[in-house]
N, C-alpha and C. Protein backbone atom coordinates (compact mmCIF):
# COMPACT_ATOMS: atom_id res chain seq x y z
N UNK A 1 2.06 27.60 8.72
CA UNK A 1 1.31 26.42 8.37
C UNK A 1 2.11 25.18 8.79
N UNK A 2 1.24 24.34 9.02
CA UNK A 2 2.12 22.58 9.89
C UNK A 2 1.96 22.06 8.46
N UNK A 3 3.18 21.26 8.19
CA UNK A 3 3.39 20.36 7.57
C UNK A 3 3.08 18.94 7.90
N UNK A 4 2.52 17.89 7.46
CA UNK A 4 2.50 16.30 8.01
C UNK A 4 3.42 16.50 8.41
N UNK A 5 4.87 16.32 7.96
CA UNK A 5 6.37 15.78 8.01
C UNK A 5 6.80 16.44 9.52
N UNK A 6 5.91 17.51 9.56
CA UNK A 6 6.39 18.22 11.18
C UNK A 6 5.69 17.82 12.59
N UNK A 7 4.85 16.59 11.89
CA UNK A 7 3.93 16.01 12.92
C UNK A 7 5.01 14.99 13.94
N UNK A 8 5.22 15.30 14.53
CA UNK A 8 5.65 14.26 15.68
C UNK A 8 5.10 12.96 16.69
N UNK A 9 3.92 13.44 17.15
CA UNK A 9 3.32 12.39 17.97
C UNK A 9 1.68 12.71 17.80
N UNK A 10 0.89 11.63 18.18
CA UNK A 10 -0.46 10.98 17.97
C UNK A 10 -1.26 12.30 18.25
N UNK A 11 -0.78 12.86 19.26
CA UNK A 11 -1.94 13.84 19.80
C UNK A 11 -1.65 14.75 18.59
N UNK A 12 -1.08 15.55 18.44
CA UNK A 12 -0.82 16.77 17.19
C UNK A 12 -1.20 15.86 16.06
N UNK A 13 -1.20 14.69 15.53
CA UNK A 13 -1.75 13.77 14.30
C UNK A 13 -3.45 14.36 14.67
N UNK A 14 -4.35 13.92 15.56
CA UNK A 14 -5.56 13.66 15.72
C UNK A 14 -5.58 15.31 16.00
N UNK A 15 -4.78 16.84 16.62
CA UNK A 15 -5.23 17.70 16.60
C UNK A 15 -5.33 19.00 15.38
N UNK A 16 -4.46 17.87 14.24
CA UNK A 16 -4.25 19.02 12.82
C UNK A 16 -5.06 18.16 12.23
N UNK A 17 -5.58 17.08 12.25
CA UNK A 17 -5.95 16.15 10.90
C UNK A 17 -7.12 15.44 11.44
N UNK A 18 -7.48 15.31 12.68
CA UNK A 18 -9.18 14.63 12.79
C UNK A 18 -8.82 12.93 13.38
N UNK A 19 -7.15 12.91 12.71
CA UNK A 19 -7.17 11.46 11.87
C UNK A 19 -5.81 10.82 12.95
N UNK A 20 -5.50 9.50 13.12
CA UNK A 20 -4.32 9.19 13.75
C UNK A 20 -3.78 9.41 12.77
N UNK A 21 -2.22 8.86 12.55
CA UNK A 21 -1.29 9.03 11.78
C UNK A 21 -1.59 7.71 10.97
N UNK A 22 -1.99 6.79 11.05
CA UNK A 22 -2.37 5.49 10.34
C UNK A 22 -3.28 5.78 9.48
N UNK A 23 -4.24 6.45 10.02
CA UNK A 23 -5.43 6.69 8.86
C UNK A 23 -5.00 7.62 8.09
N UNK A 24 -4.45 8.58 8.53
CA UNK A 24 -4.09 9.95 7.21
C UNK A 24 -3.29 9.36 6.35
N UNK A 25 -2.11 8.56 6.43
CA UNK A 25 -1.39 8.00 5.24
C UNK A 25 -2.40 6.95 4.51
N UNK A 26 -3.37 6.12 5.24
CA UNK A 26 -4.37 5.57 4.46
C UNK A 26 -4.97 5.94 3.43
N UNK A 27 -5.48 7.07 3.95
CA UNK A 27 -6.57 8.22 3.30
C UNK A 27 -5.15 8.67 2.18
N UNK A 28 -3.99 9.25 2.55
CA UNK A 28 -2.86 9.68 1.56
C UNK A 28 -3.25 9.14 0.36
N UNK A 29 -3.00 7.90 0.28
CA UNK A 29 -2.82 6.43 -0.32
C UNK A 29 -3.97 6.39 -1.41
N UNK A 30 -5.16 6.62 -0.64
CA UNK A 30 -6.26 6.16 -1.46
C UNK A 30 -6.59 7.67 -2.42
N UNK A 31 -6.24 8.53 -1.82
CA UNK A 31 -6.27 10.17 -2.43
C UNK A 31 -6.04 9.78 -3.91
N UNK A 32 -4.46 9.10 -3.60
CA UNK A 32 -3.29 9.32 -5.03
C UNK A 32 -3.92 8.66 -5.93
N UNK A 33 -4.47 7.01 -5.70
CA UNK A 33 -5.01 6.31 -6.45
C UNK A 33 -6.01 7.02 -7.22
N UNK A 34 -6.72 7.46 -6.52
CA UNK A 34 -7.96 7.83 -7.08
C UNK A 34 -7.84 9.15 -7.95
N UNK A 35 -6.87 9.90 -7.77
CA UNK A 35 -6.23 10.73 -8.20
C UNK A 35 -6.05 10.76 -9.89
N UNK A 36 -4.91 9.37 -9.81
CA UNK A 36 -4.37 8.69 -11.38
C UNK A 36 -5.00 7.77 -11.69
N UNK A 37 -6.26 7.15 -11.16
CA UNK A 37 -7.26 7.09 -12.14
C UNK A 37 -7.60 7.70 -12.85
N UNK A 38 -8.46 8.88 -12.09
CA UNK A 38 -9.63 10.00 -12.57
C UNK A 38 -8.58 10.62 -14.39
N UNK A 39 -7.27 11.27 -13.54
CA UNK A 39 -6.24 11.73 -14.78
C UNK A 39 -6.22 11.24 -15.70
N UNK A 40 -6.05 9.68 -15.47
CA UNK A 40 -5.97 8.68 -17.16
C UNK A 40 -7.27 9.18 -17.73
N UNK A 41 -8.52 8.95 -16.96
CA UNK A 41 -9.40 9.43 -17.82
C UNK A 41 -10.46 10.70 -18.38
N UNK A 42 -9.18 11.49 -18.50
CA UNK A 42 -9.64 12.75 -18.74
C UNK A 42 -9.07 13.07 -20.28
């Protein structure tokens, strides 16, 4: 299995993930948030 962290360059970003490397840490980002929202309110 590929790890992000083993991603090296743009093309392998857009051929494991859909996504450049800009947007997947975006998307990361907004995951977590939404994440520890939802948690607090459970």
């Amino acid at each position: 299995m590929l790890s992000y962290q083993q991603i090296r360059n743009e093309r392998q970003w857009k051929s494991s993930t859909g996504l450049s490397e800009q947007q997947f840490h975006r998307l990361v980002k907004y995951f977590g948030e939404t994440y520890e929202f939802f948690k607090e309110c459970l």
